[in-house]
C-alpha atoms as a PDB file:
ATOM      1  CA  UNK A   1     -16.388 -12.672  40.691  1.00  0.00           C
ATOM      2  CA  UNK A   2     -17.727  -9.910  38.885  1.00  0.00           C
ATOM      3  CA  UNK A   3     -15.347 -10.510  35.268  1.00  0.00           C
ATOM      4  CA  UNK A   4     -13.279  -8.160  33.626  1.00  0.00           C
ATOM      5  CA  UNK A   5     -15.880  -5.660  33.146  1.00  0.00           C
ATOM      6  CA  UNK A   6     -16.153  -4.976  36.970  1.00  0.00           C
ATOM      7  CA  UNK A   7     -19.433  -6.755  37.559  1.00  0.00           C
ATOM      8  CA  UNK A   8     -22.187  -4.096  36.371  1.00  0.00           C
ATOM      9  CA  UNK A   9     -24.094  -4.309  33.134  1.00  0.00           C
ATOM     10  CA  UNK A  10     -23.841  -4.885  29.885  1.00  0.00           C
ATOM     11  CA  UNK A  11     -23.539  -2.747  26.693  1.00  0.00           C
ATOM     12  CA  UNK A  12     -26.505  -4.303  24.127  1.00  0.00           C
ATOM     13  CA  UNK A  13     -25.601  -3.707  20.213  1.00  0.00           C
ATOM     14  CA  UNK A  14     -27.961  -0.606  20.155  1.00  0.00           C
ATOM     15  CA  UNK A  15     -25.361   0.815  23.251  1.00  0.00           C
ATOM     16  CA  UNK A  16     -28.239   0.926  25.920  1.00  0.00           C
ATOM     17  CA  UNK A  17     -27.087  -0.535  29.342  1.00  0.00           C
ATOM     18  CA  UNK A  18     -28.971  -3.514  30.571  1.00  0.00           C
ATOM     19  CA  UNK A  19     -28.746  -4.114  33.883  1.00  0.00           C
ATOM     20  CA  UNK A  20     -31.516  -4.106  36.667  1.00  0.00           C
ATOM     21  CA  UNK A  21     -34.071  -4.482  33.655  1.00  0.00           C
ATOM     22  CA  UNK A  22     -33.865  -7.414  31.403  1.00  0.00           C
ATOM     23  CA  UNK A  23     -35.766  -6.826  29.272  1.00  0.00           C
ATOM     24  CA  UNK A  24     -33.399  -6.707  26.233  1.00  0.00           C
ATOM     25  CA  UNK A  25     -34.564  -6.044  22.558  1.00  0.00           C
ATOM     26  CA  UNK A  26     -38.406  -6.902  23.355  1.00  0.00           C
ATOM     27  CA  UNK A  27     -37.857  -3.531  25.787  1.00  0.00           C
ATOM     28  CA  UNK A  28     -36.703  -1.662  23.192  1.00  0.00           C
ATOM     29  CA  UNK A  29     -39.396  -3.048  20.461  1.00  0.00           C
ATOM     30  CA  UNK A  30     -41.970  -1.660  22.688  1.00  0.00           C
ATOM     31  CA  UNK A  31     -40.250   1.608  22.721  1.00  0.00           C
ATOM     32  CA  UNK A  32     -40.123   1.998  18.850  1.00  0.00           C
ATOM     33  CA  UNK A  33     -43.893   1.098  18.813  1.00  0.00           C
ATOM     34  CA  UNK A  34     -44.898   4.173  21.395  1.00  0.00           C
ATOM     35  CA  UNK A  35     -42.843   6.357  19.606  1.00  0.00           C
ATOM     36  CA  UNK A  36     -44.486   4.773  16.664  1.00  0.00           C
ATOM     37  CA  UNK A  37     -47.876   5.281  17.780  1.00  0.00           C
ATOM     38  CA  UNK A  38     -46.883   8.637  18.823  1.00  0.00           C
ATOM     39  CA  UNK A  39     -45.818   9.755  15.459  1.00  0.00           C
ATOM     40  CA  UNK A  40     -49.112   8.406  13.902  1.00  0.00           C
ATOM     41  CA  UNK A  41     -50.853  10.223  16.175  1.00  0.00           C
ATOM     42  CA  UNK A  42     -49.291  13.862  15.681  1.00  0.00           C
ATOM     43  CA  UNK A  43     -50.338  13.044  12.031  1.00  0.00           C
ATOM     44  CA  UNK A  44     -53.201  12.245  12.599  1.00  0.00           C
ATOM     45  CA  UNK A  45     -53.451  16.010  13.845  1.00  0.00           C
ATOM     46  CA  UNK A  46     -51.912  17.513  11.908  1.00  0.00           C
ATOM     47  CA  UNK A  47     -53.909  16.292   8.611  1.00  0.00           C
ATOM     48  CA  UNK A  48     -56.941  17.226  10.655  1.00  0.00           C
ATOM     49  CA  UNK A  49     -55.524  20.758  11.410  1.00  0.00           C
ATOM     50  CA  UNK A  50     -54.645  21.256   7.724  1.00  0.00           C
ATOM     51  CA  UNK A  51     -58.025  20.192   6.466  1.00  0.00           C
ATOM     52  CA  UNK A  52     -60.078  22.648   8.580  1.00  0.00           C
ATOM     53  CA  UNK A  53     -57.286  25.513   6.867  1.00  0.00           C
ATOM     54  CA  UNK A  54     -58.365  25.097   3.781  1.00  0.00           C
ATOM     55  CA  UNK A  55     -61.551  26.593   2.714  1.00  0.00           C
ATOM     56  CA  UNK A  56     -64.531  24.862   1.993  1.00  0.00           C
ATOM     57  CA  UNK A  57     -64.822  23.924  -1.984  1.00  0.00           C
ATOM     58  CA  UNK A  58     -61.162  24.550  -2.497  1.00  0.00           C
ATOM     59  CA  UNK A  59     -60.447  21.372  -3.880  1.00  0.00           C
ATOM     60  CA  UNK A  60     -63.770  20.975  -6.194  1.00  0.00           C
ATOM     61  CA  UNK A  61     -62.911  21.406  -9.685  1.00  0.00           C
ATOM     62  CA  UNK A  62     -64.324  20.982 -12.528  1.00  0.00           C
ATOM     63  CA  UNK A  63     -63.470  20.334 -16.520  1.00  0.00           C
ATOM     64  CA  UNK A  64     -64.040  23.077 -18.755  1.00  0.00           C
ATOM     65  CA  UNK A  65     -63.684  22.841 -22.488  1.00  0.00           C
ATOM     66  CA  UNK A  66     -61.742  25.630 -24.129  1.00  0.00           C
ATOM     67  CA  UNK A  67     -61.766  26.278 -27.882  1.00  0.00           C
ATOM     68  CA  UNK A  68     -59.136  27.755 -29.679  1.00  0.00           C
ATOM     69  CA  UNK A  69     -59.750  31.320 -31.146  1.00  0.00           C
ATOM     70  CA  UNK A  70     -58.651  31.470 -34.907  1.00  0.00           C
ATOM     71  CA  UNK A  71     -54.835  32.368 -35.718  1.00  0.00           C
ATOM     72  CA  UNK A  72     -53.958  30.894 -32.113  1.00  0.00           C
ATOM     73  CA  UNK A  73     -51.064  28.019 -31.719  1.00  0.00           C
ATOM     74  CA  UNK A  74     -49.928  25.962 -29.130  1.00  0.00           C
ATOM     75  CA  UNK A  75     -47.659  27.708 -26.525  1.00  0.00           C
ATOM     76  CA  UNK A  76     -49.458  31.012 -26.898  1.00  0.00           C
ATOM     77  CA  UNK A  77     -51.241  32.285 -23.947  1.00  0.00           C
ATOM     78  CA  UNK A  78     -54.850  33.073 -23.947  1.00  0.00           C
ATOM     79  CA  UNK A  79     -57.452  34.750 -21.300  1.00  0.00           C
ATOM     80  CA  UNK A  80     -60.009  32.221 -20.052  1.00  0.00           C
ATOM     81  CA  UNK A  81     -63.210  33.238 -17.931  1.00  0.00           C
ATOM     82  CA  UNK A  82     -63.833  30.606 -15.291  1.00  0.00           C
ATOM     83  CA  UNK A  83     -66.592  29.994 -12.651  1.00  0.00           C
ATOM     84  CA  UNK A  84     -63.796  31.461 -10.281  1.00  0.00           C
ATOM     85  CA  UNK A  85     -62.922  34.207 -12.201  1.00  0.00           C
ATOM     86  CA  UNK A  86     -60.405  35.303 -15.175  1.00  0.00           C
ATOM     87  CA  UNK A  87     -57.237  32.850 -15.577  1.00  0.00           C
ATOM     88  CA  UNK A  88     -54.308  32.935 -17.969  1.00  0.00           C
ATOM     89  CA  UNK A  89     -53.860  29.355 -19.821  1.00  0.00           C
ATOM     90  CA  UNK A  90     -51.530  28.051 -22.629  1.00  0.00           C
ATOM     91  CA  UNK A  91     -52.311  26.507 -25.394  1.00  0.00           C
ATOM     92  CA  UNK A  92     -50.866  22.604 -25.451  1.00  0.00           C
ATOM     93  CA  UNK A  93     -49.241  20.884 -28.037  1.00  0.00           C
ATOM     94  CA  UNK A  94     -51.587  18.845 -30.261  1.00  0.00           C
ATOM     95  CA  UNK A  95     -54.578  20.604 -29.535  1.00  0.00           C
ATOM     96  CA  UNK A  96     -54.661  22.352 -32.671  1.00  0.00           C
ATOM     97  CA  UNK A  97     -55.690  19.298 -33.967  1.00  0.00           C
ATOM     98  CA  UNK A  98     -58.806  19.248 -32.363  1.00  0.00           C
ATOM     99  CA  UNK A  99     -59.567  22.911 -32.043  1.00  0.00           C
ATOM    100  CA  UNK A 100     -59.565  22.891 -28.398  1.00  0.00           C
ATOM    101  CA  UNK A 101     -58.404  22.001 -25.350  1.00  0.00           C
ATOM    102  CA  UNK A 102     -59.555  20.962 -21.515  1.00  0.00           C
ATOM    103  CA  UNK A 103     -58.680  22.343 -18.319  1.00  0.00           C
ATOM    104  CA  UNK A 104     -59.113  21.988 -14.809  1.00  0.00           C
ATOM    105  CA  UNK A 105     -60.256  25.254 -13.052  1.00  0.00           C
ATOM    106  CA  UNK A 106     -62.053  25.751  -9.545  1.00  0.00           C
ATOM    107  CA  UNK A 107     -65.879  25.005  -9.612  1.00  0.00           C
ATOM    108  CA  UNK A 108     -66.397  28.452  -7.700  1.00  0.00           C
ATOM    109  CA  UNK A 109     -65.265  31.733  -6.842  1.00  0.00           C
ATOM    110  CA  UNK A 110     -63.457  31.714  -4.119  1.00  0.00           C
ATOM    111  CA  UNK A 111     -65.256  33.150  -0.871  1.00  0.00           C
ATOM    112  CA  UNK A 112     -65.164  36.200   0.770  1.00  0.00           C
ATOM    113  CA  UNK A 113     -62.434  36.420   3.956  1.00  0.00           C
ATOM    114  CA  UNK A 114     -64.662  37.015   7.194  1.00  0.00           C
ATOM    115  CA  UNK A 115     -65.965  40.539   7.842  1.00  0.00           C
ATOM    116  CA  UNK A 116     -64.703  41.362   4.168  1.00  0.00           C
ATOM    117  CA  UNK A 117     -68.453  41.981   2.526  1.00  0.00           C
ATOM    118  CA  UNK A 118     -69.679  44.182  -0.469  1.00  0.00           C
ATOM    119  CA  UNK A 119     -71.719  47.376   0.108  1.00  0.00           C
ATOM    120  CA  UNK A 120     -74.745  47.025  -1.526  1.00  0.00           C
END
């Protein structure tokens, strides 16, 4: 006799059907590690896909001492030439106290889009 479910399989905790296959919760480890592997794969593209995005240099920066013009306080802003080009900074707290301040700014310019060049 087949019991009072009618003979077929079984309903596992995770509601799969075992039946034909036996294979139980060691079947169903090895699924979660493909679609484990699987996952760390796609990331593994995508990280590599992002990386060639950005441009070359775009993460290099560099520390650049700024001093603090007379009559200046903290929380005013202040035009700052960088390697990369004019940038807008604010003074900190505290730094009056030492007459200047560092910040982190690109190392370079950024470059030039692809066919974009200057006439000379």
């Amino acid at each position: 006799g087949g019991g009072a479910d009618g003979g077929g399989g079984s309903i596992n905790a995770l509601g799969s059907t075992s039946g034909s296959s036996q294979r139980g919760p060691e079947g169903d480890l090895e699924q979660a590690r493909r679609e484990l592997a699987t996952a760390k794969e796609e990331l593994r593209l995508m990280r590599r896909a992002l990386a060639s995005a950005q441009p070359r240099g775009a993460k290099r920066k560099i520390k650049m001492r700024v001093d603090i013009p007379p009559g200046m306080k903290p929380g005013q802003t202040l035009r700052v030439t960088t390697p990369a080009g004019w940038m807008t900074a604010i003074i900190p707290e505290g730094s009056e106290a030492f007459g200047h301040f560092v910040l982190m700014v690109p190392a370079s310019a950024p470059a030039a889009p692809p066919g974009k060049t200057r006439a000379t």
